[in-house]
PDB file of N, CA and C in Angstrom:
ATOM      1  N   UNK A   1     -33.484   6.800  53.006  1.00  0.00           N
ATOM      2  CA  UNK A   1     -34.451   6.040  52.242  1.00  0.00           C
ATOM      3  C   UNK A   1     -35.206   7.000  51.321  1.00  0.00           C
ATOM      4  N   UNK A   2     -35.465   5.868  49.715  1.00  0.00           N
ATOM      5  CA  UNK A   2     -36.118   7.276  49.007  1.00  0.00           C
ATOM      6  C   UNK A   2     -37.317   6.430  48.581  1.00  0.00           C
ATOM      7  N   UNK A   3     -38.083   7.193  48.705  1.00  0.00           N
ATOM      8  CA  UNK A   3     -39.337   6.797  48.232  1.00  0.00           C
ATOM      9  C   UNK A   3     -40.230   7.012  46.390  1.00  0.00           C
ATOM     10  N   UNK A   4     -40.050   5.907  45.847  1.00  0.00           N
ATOM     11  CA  UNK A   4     -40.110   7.032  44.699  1.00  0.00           C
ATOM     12  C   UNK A   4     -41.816   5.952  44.363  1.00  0.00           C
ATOM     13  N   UNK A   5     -42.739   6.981  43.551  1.00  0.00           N
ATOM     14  CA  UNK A   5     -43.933   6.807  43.204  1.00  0.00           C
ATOM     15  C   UNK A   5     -44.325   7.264  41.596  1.00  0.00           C
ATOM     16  N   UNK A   6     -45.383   6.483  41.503  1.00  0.00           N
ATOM     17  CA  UNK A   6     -46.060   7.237  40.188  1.00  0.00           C
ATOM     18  C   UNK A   6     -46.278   8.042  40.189  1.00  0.00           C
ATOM     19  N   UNK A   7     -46.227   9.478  39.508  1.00  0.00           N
ATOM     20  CA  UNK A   7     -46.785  10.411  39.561  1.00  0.00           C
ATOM     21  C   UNK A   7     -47.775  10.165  38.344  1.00  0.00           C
ATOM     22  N   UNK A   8     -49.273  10.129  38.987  1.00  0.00           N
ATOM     23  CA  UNK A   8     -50.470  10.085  38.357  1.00  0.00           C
ATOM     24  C   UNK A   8     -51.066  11.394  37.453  1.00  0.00           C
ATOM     25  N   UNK A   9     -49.920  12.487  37.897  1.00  0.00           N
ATOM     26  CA  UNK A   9     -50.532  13.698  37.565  1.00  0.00           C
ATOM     27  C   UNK A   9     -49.778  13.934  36.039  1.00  0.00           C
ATOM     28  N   UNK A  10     -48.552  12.860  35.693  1.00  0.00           N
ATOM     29  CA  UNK A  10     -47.945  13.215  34.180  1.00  0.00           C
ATOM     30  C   UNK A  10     -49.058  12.264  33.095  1.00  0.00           C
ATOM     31  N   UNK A  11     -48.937  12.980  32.563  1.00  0.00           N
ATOM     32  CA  UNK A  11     -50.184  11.906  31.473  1.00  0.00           C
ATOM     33  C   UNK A  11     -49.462  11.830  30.012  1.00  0.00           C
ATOM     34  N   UNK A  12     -48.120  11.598  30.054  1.00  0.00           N
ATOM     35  CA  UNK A  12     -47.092  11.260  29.036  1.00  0.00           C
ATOM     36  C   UNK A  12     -47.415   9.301  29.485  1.00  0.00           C
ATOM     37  N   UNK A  13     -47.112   9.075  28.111  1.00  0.00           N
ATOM     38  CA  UNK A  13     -47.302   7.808  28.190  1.00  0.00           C
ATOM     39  C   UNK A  13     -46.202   7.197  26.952  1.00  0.00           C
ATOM     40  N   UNK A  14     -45.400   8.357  26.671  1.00  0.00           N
ATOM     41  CA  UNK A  14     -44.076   7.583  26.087  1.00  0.00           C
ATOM     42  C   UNK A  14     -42.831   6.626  26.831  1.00  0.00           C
ATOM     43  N   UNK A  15     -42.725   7.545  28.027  1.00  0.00           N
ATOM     44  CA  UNK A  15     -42.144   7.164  28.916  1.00  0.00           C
ATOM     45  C   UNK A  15     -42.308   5.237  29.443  1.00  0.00           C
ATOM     46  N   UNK A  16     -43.262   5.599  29.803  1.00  0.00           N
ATOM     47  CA  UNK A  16     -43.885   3.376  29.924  1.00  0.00           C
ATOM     48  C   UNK A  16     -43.761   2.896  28.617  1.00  0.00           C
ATOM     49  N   UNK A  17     -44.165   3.469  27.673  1.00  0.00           N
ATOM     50  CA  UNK A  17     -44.174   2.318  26.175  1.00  0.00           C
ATOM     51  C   UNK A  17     -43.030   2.489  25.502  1.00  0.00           C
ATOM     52  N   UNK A  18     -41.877   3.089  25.998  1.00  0.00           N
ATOM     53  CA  UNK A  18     -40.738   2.709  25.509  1.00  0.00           C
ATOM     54  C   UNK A  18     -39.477   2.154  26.624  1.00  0.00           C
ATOM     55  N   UNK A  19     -39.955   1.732  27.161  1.00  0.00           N
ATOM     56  CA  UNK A  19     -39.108   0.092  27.979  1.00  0.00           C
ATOM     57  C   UNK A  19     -39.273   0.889  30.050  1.00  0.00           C
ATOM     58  N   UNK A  20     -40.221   2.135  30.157  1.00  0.00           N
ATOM     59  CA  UNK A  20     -40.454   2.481  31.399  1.00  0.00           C
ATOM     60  C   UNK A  20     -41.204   1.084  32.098  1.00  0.00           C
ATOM     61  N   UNK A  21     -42.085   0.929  31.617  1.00  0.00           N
ATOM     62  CA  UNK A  21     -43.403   0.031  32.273  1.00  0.00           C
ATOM     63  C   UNK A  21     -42.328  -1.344  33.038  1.00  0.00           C
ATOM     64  N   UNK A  22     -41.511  -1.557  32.036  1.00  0.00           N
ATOM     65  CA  UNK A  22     -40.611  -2.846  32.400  1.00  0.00           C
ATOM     66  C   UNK A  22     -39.536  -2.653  33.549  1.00  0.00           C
ATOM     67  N   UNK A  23     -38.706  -1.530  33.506  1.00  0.00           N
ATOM     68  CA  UNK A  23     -37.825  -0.642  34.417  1.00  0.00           C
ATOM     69  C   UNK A  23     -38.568  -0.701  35.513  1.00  0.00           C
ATOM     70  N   UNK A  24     -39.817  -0.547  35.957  1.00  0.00           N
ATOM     71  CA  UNK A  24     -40.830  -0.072  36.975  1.00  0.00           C
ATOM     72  C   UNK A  24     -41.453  -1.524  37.447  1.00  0.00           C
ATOM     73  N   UNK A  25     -41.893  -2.512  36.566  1.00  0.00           N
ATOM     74  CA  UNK A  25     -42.075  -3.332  37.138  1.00  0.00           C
ATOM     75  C   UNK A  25     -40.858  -4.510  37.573  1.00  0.00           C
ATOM     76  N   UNK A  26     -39.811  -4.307  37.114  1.00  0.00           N
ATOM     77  CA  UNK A  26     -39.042  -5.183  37.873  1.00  0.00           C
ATOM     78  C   UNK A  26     -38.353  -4.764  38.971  1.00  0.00           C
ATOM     79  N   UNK A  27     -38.527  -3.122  39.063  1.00  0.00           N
ATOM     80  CA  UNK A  27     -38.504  -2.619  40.481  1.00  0.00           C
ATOM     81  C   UNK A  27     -38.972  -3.620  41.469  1.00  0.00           C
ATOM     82  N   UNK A  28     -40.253  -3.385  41.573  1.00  0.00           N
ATOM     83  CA  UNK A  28     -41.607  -3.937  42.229  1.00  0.00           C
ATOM     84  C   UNK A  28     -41.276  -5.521  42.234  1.00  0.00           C
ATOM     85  N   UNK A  29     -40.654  -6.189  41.468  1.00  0.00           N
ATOM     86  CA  UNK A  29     -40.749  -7.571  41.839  1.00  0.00           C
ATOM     87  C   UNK A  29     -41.992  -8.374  41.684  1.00  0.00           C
ATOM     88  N   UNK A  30     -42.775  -7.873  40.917  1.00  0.00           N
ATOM     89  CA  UNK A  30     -44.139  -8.598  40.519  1.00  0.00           C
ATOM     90  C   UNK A  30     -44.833  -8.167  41.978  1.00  0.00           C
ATOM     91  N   UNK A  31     -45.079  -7.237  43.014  1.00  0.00           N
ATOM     92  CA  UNK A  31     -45.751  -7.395  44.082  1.00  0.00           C
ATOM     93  C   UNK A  31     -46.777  -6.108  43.398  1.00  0.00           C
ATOM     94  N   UNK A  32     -46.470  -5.487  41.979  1.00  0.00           N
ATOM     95  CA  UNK A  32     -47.254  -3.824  41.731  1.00  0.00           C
ATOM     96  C   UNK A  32     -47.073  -3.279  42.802  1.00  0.00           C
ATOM     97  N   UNK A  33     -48.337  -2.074  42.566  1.00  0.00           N
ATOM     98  CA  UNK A  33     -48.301  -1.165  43.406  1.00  0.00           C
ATOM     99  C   UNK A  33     -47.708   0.144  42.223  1.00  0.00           C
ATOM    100  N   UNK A  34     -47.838   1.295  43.058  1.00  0.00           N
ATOM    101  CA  UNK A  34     -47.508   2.434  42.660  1.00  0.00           C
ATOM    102  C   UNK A  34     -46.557   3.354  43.378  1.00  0.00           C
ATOM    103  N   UNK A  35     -45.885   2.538  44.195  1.00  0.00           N
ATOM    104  CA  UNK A  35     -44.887   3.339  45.063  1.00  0.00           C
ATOM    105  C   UNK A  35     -44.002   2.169  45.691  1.00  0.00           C
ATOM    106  N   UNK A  36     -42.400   2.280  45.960  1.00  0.00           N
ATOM    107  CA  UNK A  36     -41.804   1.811  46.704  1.00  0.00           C
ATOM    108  C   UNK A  36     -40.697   2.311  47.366  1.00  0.00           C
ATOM    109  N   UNK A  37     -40.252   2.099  48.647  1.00  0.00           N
ATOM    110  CA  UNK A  37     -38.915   2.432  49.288  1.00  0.00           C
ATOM    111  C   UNK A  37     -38.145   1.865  49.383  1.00  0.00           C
ATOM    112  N   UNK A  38     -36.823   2.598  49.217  1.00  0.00           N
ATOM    113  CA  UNK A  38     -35.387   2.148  48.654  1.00  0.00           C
ATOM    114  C   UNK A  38     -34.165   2.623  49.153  1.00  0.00           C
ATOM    115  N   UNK A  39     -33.350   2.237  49.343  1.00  0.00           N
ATOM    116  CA  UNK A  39     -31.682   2.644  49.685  1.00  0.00           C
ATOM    117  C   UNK A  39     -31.819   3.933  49.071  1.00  0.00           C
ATOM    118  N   UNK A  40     -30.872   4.673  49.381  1.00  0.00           N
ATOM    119  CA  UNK A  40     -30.809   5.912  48.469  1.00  0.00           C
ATOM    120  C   UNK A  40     -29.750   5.781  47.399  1.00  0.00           C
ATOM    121  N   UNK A  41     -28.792   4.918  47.358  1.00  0.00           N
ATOM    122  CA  UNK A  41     -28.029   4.613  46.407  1.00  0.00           C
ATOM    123  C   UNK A  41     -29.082   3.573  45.030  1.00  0.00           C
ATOM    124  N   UNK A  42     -29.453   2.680  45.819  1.00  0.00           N
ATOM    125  CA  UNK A  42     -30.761   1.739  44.796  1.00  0.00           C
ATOM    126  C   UNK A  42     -31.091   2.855  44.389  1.00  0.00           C
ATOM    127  N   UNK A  43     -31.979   3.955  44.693  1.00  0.00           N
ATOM    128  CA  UNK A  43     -33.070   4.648  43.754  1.00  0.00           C
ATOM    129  C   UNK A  43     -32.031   5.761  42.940  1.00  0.00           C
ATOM    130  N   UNK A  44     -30.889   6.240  43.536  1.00  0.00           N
ATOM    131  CA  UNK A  44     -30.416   6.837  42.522  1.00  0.00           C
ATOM    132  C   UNK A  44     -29.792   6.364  41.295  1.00  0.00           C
ATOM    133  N   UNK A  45     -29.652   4.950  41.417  1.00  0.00           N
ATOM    134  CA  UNK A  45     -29.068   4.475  40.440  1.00  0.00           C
ATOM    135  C   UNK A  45     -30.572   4.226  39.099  1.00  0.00           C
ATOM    136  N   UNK A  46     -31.239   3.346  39.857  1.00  0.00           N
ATOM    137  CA  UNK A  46     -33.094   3.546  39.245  1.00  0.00           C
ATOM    138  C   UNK A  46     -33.146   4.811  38.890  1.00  0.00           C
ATOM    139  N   UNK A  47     -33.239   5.516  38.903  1.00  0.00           N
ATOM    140  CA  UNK A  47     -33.741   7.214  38.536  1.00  0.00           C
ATOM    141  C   UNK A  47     -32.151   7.095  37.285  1.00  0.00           C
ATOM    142  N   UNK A  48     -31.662   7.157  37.642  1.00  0.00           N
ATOM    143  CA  UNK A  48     -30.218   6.982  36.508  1.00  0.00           C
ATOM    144  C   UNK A  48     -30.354   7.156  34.989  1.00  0.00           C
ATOM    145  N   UNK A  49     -31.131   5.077  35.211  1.00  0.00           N
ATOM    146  CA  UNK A  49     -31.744   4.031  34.336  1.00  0.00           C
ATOM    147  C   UNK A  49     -32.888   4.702  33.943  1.00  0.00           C
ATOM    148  N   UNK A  50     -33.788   5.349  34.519  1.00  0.00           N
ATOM    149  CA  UNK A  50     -34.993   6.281  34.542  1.00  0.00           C
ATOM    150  C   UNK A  50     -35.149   7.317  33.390  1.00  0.00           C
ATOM    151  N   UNK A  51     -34.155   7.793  33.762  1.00  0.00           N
ATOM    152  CA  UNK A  51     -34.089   9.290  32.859  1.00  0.00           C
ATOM    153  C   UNK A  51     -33.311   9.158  31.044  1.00  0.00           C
ATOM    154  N   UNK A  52     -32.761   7.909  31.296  1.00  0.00           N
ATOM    155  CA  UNK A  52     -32.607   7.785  29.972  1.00  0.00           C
ATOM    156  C   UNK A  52     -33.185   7.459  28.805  1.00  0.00           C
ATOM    157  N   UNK A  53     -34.373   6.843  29.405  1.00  0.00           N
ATOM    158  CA  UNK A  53     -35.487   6.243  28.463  1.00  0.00           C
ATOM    159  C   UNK A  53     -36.499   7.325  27.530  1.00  0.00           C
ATOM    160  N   UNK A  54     -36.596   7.525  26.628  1.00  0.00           N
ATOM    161  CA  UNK A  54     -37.293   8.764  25.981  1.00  0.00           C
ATOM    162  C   UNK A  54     -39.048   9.175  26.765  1.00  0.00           C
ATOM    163  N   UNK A  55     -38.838   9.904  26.765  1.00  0.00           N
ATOM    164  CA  UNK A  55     -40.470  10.038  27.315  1.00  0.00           C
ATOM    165  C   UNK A  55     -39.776  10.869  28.863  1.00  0.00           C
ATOM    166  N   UNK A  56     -38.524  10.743  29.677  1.00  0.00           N
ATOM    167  CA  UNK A  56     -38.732  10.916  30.849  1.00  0.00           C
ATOM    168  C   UNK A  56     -39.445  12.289  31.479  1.00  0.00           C
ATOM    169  N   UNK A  57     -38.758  13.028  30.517  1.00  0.00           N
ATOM    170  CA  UNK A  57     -39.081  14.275  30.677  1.00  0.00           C
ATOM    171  C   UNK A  57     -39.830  15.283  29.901  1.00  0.00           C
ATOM    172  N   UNK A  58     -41.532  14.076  29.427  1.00  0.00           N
ATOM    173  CA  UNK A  58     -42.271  14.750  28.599  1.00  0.00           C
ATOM    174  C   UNK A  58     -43.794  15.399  29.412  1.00  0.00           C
ATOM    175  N   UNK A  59     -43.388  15.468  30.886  1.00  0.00           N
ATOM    176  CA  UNK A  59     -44.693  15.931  31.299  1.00  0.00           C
ATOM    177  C   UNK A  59     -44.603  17.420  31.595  1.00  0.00           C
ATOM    178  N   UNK A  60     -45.300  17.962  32.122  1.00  0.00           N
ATOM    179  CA  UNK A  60     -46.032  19.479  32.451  1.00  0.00           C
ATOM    180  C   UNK A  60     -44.803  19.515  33.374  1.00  0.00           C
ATOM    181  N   UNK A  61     -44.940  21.148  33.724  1.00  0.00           N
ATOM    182  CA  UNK A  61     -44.005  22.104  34.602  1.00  0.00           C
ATOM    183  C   UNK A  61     -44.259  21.048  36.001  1.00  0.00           C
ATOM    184  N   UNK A  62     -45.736  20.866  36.303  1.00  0.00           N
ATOM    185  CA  UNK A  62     -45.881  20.456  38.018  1.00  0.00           C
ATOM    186  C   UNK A  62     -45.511  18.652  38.312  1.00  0.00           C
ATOM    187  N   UNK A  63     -45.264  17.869  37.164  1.00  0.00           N
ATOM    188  CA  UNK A  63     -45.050  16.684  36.702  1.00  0.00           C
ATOM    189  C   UNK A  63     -44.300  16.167  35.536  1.00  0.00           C
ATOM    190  N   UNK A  64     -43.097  16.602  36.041  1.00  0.00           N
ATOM    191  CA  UNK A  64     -42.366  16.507  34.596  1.00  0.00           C
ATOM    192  C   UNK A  64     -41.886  15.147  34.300  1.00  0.00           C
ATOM    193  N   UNK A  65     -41.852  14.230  35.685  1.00  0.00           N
ATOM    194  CA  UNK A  65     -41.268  12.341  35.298  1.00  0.00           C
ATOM    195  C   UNK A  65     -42.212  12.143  35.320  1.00  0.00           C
ATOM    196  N   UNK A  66     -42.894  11.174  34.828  1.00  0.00           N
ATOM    197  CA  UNK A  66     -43.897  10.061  35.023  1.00  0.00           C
ATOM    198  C   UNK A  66     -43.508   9.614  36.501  1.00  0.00           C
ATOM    199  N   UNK A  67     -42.191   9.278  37.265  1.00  0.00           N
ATOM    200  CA  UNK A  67     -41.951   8.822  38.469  1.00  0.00           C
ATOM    201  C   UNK A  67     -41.746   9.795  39.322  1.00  0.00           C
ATOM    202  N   UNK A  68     -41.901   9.843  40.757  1.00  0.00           N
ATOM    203  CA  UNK A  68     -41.345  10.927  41.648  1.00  0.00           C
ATOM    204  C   UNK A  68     -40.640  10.429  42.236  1.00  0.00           C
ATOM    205  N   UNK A  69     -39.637  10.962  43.174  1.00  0.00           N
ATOM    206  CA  UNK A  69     -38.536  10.499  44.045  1.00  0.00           C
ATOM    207  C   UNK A  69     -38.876  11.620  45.576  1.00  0.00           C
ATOM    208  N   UNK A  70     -39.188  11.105  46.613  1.00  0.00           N
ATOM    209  CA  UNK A  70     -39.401  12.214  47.675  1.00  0.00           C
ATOM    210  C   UNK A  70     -38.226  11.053  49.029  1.00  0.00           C
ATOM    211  N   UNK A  71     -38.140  11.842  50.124  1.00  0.00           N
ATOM    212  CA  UNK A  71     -37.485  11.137  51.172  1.00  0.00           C
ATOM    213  C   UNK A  71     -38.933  10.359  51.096  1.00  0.00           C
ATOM    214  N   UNK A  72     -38.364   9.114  51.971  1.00  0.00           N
ATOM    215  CA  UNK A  72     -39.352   8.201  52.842  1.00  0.00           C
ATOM    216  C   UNK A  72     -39.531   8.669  54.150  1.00  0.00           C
ATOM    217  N   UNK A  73     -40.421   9.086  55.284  1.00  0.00           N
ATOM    218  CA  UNK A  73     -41.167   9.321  56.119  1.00  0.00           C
ATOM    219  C   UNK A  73     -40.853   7.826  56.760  1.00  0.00           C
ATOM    220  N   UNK A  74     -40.866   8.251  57.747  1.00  0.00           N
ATOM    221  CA  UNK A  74     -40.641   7.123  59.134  1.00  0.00           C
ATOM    222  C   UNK A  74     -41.633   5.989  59.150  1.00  0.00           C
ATOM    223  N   UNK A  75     -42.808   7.021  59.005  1.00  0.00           N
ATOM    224  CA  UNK A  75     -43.923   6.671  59.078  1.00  0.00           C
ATOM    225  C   UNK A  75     -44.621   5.895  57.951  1.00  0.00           C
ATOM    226  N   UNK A  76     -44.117   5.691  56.806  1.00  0.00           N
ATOM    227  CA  UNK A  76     -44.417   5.425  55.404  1.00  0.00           C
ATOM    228  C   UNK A  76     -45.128   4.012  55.806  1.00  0.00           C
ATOM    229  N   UNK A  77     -46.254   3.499  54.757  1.00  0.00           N
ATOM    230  CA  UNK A  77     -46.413   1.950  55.162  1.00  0.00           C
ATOM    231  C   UNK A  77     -45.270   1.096  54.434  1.00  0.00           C
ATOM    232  N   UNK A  78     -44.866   1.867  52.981  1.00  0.00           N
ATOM    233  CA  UNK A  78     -44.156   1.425  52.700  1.00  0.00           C
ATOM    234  C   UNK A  78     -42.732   0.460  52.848  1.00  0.00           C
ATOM    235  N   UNK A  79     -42.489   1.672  54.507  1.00  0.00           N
ATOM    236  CA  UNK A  79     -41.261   1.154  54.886  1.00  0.00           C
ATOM    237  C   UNK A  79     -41.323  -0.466  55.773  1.00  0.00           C
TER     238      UNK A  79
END
């Protein structure tokens, strides 16, 4: 399971205003939020779709997606 989230710390905002925001919310299914867990095949294919959109890779060295991808934790509420 992968857990992927906003990373709050990229402050690129090309990424959402050129078709991210939409990619991200139909993730989510209209429920929002800023994080969800996923198959690991689902999110690699999402991250895929992700990285092609301009903006993906316009943030800083410590935040370079606007999105993160980490394992999911057992423990996640998410899960």
């Amino acid at each position: 399971m992968v857990k992927l989230a906003i990373d709050f710390e990229n402050p690129s905002r090309r990424w959402w205003e050129n078709g991210g925001q939409s990619l991200w919310d139909g993730l989510l299914d209209d429920l929002g939020g800023s994080s969800v867990v996923l198959d690991d095949h689902v999110a690699d294919s999402w991250l895929a779709e992700a990285s092609r959109i301009p903006g993906w890779s316009d943030g800083p060295e410590y935040a370079p997606n606007p999105v993160r991808a980490s394992r999911a934790d057992e423990d996640d509420p998410d899960l």
